[in-house]
Protein backbone atom coordinates (compact mmCIF):
# COMPACT_ATOMS: atom_id res chain seq x y z
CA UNK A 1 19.69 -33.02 0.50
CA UNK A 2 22.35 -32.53 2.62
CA UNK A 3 23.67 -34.64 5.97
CA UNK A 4 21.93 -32.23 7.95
CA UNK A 5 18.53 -32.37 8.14
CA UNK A 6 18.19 -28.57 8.61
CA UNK A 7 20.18 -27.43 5.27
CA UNK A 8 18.41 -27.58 2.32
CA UNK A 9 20.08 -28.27 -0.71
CA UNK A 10 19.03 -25.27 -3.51
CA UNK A 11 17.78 -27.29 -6.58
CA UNK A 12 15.46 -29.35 -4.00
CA UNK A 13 14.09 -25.74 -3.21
CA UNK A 14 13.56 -24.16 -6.64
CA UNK A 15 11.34 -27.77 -7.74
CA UNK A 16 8.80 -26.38 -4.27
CA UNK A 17 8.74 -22.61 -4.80
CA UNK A 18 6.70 -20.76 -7.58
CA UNK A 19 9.66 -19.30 -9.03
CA UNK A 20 13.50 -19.74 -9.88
CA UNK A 21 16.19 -17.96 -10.08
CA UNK A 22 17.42 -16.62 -14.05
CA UNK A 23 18.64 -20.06 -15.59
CA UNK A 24 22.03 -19.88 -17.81
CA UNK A 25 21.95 -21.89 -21.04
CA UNK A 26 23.95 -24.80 -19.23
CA UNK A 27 21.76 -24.81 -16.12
CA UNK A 28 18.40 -25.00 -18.42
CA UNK A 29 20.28 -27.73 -19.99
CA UNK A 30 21.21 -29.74 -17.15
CA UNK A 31 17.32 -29.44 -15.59
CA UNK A 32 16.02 -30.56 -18.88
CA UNK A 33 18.29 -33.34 -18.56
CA UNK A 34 17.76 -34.19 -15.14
CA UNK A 35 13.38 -34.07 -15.91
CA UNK A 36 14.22 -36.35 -18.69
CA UNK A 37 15.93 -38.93 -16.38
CA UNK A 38 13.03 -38.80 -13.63
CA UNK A 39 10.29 -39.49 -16.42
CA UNK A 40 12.24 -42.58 -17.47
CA UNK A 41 12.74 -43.73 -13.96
CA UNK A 42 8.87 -42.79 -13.66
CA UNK A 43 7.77 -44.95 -16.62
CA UNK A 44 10.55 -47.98 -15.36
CA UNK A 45 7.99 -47.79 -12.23
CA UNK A 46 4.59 -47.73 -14.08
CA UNK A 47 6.11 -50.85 -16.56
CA UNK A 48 6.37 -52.78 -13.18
CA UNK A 49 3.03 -52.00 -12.19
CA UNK A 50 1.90 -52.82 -15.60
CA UNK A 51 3.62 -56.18 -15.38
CA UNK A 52 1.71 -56.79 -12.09
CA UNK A 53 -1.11 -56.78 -13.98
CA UNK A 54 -3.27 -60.16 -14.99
CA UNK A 55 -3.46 -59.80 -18.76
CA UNK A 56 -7.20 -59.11 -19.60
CA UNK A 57 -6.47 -55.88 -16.90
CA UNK A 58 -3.32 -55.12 -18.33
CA UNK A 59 -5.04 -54.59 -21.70
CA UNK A 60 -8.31 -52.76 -20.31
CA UNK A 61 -5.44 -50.35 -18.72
CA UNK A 62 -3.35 -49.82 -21.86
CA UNK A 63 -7.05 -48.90 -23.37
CA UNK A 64 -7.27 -46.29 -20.99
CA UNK A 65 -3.98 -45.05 -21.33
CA UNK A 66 -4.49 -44.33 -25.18
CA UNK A 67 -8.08 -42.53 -24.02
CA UNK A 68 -5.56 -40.35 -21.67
CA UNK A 69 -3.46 -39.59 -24.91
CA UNK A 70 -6.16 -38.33 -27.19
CA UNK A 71 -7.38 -36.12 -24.04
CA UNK A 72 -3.89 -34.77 -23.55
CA UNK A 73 -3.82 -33.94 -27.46
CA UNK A 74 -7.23 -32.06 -27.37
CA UNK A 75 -5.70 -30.46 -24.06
CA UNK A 76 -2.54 -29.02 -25.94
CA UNK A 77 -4.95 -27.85 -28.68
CA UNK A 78 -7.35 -26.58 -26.26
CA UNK A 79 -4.65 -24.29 -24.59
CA UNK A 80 -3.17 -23.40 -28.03
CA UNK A 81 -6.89 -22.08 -29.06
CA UNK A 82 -7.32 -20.07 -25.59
CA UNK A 83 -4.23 -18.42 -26.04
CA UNK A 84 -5.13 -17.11 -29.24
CA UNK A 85 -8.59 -16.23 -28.14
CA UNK A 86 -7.00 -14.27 -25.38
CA UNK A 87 -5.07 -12.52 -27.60
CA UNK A 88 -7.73 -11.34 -29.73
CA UNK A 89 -9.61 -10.13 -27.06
CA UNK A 90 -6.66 -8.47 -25.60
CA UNK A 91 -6.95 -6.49 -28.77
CA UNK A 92 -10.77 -5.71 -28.26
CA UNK A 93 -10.62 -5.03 -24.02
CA UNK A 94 -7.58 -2.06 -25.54
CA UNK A 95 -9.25 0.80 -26.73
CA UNK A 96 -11.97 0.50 -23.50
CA UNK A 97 -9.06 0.56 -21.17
CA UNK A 98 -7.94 4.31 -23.19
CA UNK A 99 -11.10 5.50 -22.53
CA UNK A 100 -11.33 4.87 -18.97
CA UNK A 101 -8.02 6.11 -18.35
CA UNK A 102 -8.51 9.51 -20.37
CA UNK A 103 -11.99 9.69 -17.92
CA UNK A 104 -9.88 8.43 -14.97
CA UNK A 105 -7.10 11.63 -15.46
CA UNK A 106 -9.52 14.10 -16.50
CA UNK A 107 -8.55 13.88 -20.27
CA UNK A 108 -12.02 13.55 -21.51
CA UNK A 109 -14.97 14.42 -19.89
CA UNK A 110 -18.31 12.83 -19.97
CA UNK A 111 -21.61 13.90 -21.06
CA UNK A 112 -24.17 15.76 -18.64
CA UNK A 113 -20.65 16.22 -15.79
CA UNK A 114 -21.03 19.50 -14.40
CA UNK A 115 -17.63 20.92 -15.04
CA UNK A 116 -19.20 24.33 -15.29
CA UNK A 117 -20.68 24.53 -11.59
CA UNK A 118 -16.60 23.06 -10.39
CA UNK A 119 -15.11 26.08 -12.09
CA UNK A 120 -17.59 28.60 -10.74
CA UNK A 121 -17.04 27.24 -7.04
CA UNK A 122 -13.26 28.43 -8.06
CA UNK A 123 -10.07 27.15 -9.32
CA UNK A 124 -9.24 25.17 -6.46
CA UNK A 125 -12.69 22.93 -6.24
CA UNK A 126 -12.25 22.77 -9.93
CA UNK A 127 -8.87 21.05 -9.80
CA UNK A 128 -10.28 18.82 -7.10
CA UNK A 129 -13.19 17.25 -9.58
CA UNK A 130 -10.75 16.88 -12.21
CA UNK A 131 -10.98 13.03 -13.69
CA UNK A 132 -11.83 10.51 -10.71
CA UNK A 133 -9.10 11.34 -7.87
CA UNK A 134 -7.57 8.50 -6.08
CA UNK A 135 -9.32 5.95 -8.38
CA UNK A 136 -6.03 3.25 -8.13
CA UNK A 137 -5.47 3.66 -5.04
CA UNK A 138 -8.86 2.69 -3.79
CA UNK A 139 -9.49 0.32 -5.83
CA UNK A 140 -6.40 -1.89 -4.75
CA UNK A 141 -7.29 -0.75 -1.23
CA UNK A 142 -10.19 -2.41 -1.21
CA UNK A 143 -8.88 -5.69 -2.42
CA UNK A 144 -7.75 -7.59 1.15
CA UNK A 145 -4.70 -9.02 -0.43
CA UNK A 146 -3.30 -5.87 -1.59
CA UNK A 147 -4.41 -3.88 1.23
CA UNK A 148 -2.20 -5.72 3.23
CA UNK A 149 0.54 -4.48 1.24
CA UNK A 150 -0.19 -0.78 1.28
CA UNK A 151 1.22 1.46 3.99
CA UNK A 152 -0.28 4.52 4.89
CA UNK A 153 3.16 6.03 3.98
CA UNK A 154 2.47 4.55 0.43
CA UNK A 155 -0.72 6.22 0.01
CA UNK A 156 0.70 9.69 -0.65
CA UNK A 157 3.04 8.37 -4.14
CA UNK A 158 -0.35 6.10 -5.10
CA UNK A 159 -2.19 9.08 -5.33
CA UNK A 160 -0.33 9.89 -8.14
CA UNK A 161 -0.78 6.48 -10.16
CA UNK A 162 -2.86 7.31 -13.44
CA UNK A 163 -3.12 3.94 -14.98
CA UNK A 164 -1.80 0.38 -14.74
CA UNK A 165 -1.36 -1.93 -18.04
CA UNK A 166 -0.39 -5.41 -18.12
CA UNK A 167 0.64 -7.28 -21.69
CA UNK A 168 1.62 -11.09 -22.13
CA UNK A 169 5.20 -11.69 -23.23
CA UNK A 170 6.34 -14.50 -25.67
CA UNK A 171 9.94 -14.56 -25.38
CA UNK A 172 10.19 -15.89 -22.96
CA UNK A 173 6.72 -16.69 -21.98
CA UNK A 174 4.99 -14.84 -19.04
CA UNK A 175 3.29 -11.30 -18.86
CA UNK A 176 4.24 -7.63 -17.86
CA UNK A 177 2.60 -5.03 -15.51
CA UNK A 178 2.96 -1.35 -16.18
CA UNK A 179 2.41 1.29 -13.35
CA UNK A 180 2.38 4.78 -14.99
CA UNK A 181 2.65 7.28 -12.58
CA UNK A 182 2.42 11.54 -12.44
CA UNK A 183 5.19 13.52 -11.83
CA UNK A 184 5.52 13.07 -8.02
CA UNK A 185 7.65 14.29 -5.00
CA UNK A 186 8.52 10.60 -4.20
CA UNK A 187 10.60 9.44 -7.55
CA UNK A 188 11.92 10.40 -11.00
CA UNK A 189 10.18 7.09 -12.65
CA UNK A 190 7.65 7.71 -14.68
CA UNK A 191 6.34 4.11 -15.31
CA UNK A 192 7.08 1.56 -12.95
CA UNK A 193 7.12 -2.38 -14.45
CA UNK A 194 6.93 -5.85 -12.73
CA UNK A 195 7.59 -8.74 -15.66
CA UNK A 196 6.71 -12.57 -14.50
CA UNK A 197 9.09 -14.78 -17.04
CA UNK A 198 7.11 -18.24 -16.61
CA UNK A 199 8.47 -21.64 -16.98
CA UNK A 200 5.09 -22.90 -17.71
CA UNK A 201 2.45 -20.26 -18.60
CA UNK A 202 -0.81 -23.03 -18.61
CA UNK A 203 0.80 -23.77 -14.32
CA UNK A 204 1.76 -20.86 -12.26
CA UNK A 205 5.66 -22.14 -12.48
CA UNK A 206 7.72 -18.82 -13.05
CA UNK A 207 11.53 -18.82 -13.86
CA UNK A 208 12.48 -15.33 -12.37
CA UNK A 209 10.40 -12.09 -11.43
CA UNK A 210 12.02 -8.57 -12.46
CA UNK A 211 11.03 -5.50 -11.17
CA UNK A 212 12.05 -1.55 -11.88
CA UNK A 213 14.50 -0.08 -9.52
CA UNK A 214 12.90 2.84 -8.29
CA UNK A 215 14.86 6.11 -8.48
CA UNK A 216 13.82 8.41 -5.32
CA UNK A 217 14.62 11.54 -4.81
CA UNK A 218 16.27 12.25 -2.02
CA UNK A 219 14.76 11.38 1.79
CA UNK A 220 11.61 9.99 0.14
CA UNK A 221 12.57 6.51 -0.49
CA UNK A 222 9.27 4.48 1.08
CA UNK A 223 11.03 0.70 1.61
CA UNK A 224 13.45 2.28 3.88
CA UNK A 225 13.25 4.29 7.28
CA UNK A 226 16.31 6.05 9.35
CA UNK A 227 16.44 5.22 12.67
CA UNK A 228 18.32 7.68 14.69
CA UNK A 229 19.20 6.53 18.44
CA UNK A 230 20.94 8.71 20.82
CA UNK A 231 24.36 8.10 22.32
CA UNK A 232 24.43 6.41 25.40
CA UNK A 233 25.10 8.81 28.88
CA UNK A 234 28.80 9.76 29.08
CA UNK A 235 29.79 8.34 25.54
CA UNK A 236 32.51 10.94 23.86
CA UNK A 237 30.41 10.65 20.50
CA UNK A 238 27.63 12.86 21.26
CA UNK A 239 26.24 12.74 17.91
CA UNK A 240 23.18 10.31 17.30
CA UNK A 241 23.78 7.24 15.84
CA UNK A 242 21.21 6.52 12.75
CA UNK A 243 20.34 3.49 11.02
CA UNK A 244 18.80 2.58 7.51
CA UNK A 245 16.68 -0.28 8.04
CA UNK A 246 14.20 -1.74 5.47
CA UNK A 247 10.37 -1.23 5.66
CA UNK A 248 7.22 -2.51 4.89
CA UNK A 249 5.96 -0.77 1.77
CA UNK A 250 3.77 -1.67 -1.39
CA UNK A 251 6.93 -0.27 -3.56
CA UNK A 252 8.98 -3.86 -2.29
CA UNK A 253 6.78 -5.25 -4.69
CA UNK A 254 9.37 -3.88 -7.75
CA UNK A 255 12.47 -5.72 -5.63
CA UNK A 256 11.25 -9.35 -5.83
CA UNK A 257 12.74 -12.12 -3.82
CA UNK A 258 15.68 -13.64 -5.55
CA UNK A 259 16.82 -17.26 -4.82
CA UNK A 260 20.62 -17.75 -3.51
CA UNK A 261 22.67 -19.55 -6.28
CA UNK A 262 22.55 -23.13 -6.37
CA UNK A 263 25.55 -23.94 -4.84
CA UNK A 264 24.59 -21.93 -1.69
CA UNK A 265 22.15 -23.73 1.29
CA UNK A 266 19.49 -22.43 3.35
CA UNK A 267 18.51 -24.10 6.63
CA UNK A 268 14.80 -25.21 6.63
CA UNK A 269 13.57 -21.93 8.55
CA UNK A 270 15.34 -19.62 6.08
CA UNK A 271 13.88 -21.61 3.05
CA UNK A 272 10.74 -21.65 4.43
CA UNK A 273 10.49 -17.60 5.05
CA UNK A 274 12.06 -17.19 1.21
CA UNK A 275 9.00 -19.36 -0.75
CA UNK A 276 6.36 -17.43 1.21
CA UNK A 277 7.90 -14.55 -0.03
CA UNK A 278 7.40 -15.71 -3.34
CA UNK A 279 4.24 -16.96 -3.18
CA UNK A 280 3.05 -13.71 -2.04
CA UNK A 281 5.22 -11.41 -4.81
CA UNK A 282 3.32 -13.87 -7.14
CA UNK A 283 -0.61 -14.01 -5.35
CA UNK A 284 0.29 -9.61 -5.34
CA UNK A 285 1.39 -9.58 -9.41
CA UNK A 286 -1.41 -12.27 -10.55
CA UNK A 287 -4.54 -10.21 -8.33
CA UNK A 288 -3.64 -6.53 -9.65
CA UNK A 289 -3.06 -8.78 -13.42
CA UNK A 290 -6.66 -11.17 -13.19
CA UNK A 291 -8.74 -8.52 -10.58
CA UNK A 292 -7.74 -5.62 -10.82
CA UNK A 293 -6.84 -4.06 -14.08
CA UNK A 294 -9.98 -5.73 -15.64
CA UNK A 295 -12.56 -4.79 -12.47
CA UNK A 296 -11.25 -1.45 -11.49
CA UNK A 297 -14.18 0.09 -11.49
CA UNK A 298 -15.85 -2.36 -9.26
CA UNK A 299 -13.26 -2.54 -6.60
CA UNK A 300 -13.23 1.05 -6.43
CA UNK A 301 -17.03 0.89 -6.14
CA UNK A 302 -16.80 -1.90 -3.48
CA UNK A 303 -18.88 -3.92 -5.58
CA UNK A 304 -16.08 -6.48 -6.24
CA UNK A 305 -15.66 -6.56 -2.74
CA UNK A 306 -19.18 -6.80 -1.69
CA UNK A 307 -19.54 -10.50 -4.40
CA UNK A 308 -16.60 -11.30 -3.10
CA UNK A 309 -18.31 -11.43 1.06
CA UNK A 310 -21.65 -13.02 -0.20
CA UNK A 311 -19.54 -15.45 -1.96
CA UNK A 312 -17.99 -16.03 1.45
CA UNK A 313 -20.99 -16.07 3.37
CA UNK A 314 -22.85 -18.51 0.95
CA UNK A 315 -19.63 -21.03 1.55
CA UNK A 316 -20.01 -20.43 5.41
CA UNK A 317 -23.62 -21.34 5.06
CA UNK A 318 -22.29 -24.50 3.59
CA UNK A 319 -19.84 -24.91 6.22
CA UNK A 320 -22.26 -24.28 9.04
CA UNK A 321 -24.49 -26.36 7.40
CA UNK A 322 -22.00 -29.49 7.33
CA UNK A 323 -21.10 -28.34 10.92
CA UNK A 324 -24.20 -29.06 12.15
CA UNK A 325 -25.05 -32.41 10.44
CA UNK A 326 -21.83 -33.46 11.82
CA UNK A 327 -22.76 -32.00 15.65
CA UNK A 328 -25.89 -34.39 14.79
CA UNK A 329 -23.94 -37.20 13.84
CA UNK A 330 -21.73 -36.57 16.84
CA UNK A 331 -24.97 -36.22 19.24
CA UNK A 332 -26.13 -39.85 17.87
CA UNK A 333 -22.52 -41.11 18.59
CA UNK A 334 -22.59 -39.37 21.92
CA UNK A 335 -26.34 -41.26 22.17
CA UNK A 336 -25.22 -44.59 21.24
CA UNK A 337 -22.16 -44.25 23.72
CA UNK A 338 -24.10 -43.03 26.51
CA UNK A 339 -26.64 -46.23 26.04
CA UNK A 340 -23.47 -48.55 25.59
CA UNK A 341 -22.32 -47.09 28.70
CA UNK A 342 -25.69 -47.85 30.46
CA UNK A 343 -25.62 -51.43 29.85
CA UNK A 344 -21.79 -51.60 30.40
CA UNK A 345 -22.99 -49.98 33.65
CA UNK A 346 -25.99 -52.81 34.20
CA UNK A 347 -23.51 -55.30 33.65
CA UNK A 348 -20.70 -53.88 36.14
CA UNK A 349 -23.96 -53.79 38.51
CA UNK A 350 -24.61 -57.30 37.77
CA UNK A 351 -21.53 -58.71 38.15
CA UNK A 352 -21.22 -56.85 41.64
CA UNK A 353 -24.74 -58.71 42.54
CA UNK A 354 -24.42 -61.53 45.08
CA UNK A 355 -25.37 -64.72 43.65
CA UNK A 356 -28.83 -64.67 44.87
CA UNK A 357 -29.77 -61.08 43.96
CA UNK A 358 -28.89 -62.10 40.24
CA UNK A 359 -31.23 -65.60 40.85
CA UNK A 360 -34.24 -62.88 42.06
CA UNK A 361 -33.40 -60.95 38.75
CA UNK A 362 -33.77 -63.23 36.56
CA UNK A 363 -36.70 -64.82 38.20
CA UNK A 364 -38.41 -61.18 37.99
CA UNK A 365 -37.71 -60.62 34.46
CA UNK A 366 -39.08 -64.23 33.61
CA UNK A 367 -42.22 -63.28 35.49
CA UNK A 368 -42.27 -59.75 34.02
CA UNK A 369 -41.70 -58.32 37.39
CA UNK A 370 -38.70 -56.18 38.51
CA UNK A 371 -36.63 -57.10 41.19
CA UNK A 372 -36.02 -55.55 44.22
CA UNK A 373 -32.41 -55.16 45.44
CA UNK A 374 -31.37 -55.90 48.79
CA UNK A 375 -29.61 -53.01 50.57
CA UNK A 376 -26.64 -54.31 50.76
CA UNK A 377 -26.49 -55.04 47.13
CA UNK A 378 -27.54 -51.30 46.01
CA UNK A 379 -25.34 -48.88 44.32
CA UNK A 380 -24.16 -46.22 46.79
């Protein structure tokens, strides 16, 4: 951290955001080093709160702490045995994800369709009912998180999206998504990729994101829009002035954030805006990875969708439900206040009382009667 409390120093920002920025040999070196020192400065600490410690606890706590190491081996093995079971199932979920795309593009059809009624309403119609039109695009549509990121200038090159893959990646570590797309008006790419390189596959720690630069064919590039503005009155350039400003657009998704190099500093604002960023490139890449690809159907259905709502309603329930206890809890707060107030209100009364009006009240209540005020001695 710098002097100023605004700048930021970079390595303080890549140990808060999901990813980094592509480490060189000597870098990954030097952060391995520097984790190395903060464990042993973490472990000086726990040895002096170990050393607090009366004996008998110190031992019961050393038991624990050899409990904690056989659960961190069966952990390790645990994650080792899930990523091989992944794997293998990987394997299995492959030749189901052919066959939907060959029914998704119209490459196979399925029994009892009625191709033959299409091609007698002509050519055209025909065309239209070929495969299940649109089927990526609505499907992502009708996931909130990715609907945010679709433009309705997107929609037109989407329409042309056949399939979407995604594979894991060992070297290094992470996984891979793989747009394939028809020939289209909007670019020359035929498959479009977005590959997650992760620090730490079992925690959502990534080291860089890498996306395909998008060839587009000329005037049809979605992420950015021309601004023309006309010359001002009585200027001698009479031509308009344009202006190529970025847009949003689903297609920023292949031109991740990058962080500045290390030596560079970002005020807190600027730092702030950039992890967002980041956060949401990652929340875009993991949804279409976990949701997506393995529930298209569903989400193109709506059915996704639809568990998704009574999932939220049930947990409003829940909320509403702890809302209202608490509103009772509050009401028999508000109760026990309001009587605390009454008797801090008797008292105030009594202790405005002349002498003589509080002899009569006590007298009263001794004799089970209730004393009448004088009017002077009355609250107005």
């Amino acid at each position: 951290m710098s002097g100023n409390k605004d700048e930021i120093d970079m390595s303080e920002l890549a140990a808060n955001l999901p990813a980094v920025a592509a480490l060189s040999p000597e870098d990954r070196a030097g952060l391995v080093n520097a984790l190395k020192n903060k464990l042993q400065n973490l472990a000086g600490e726990h040895a002096d709160v170990l050393e607090s410690l009366t004996p008998n606890v110190r031992k019961r706590v050393e038991a624990l702490r050899e409990l904690q190491t056989q659960y961190d081996a069966l952990e390790a093995k645990f994650f080792e045995e899930r990523a091989a079971l992944e794997a293998k199932y990987q394997k299995l979920y492959e030749p189901l994800y052919n066959k939907r795309s060959e029914i998704v593009n119209g490459v196979v059809e399925v029994e009892g369709s009625t191709t033959d009624v299409a091609m007698d309403q002509g050519g055209d119609n025909a065309a239209e009912e070929k495969g299940v039109p649109d089927f990526w695009l609505t499907a992502m549509k009708t996931h909130e998180i990715l609907a945010e990121e679709i433009t309705e200038r997107d929609e037109g090159a989407l329409k042309y999206l056949k399939d979407i893959r995604w594979s894991r990646i060992d070297e290094p570590k992470g996984f891979k998504l793989e747009f394939f797309f028809n020939p289209n008006p909007y670019f020359k790419n035929t498959v479009l990729t977005k590959t997650y390189n992760m620090v730490d596959e079992d925690e959502p720690i990534l080291e860089k994101a890498i996306g395909t630069e998008i060839d587009w064919y000329p005037g049809k590039c979605l992420t950015q829009k021309l601004l023309k503005k006309k010359p001002k009155k009585g200027s001698k350039n009479a031509k308009p002035i344009t202006k190529i400003e970025k847009c949003e657009s689903f297609f920023n998704f292949f031109s991740p954030p990058v962080i500045p190099e290390e030596d560079e500093e970002l005020d807190e604002e600027a730092a702030e805006e950039l992890q967002n960023k980041m956060e949401q490139d990652y929340d875009v890449g993991s949804t279409i990875r976990g949701k997506i690809i393995p529930h298209a159907v569903s989400w193109f259905t709506g059915e996704a969708a639809d568990e998704v709502e009574v999932i939220d309603e049930d947990e409003e329930d829940e909320d509403d439900e702890e809302d209202e206890d608490e509103d009772d809890e509050d009401d028999e707060d508000d109760d026990e206040e309001d009587e605390e107030d009454e008797e801090d209100e008797e008292e105030r009364k009594t202790r405005m009382q002349s002498p003589a009006a509080k002899l009569r009240a006590r007298q009263a209540a001794a004799g089970g009667q209730q004393a009448e005020r004088p009017p002077e001695c009355k609250q107005q």
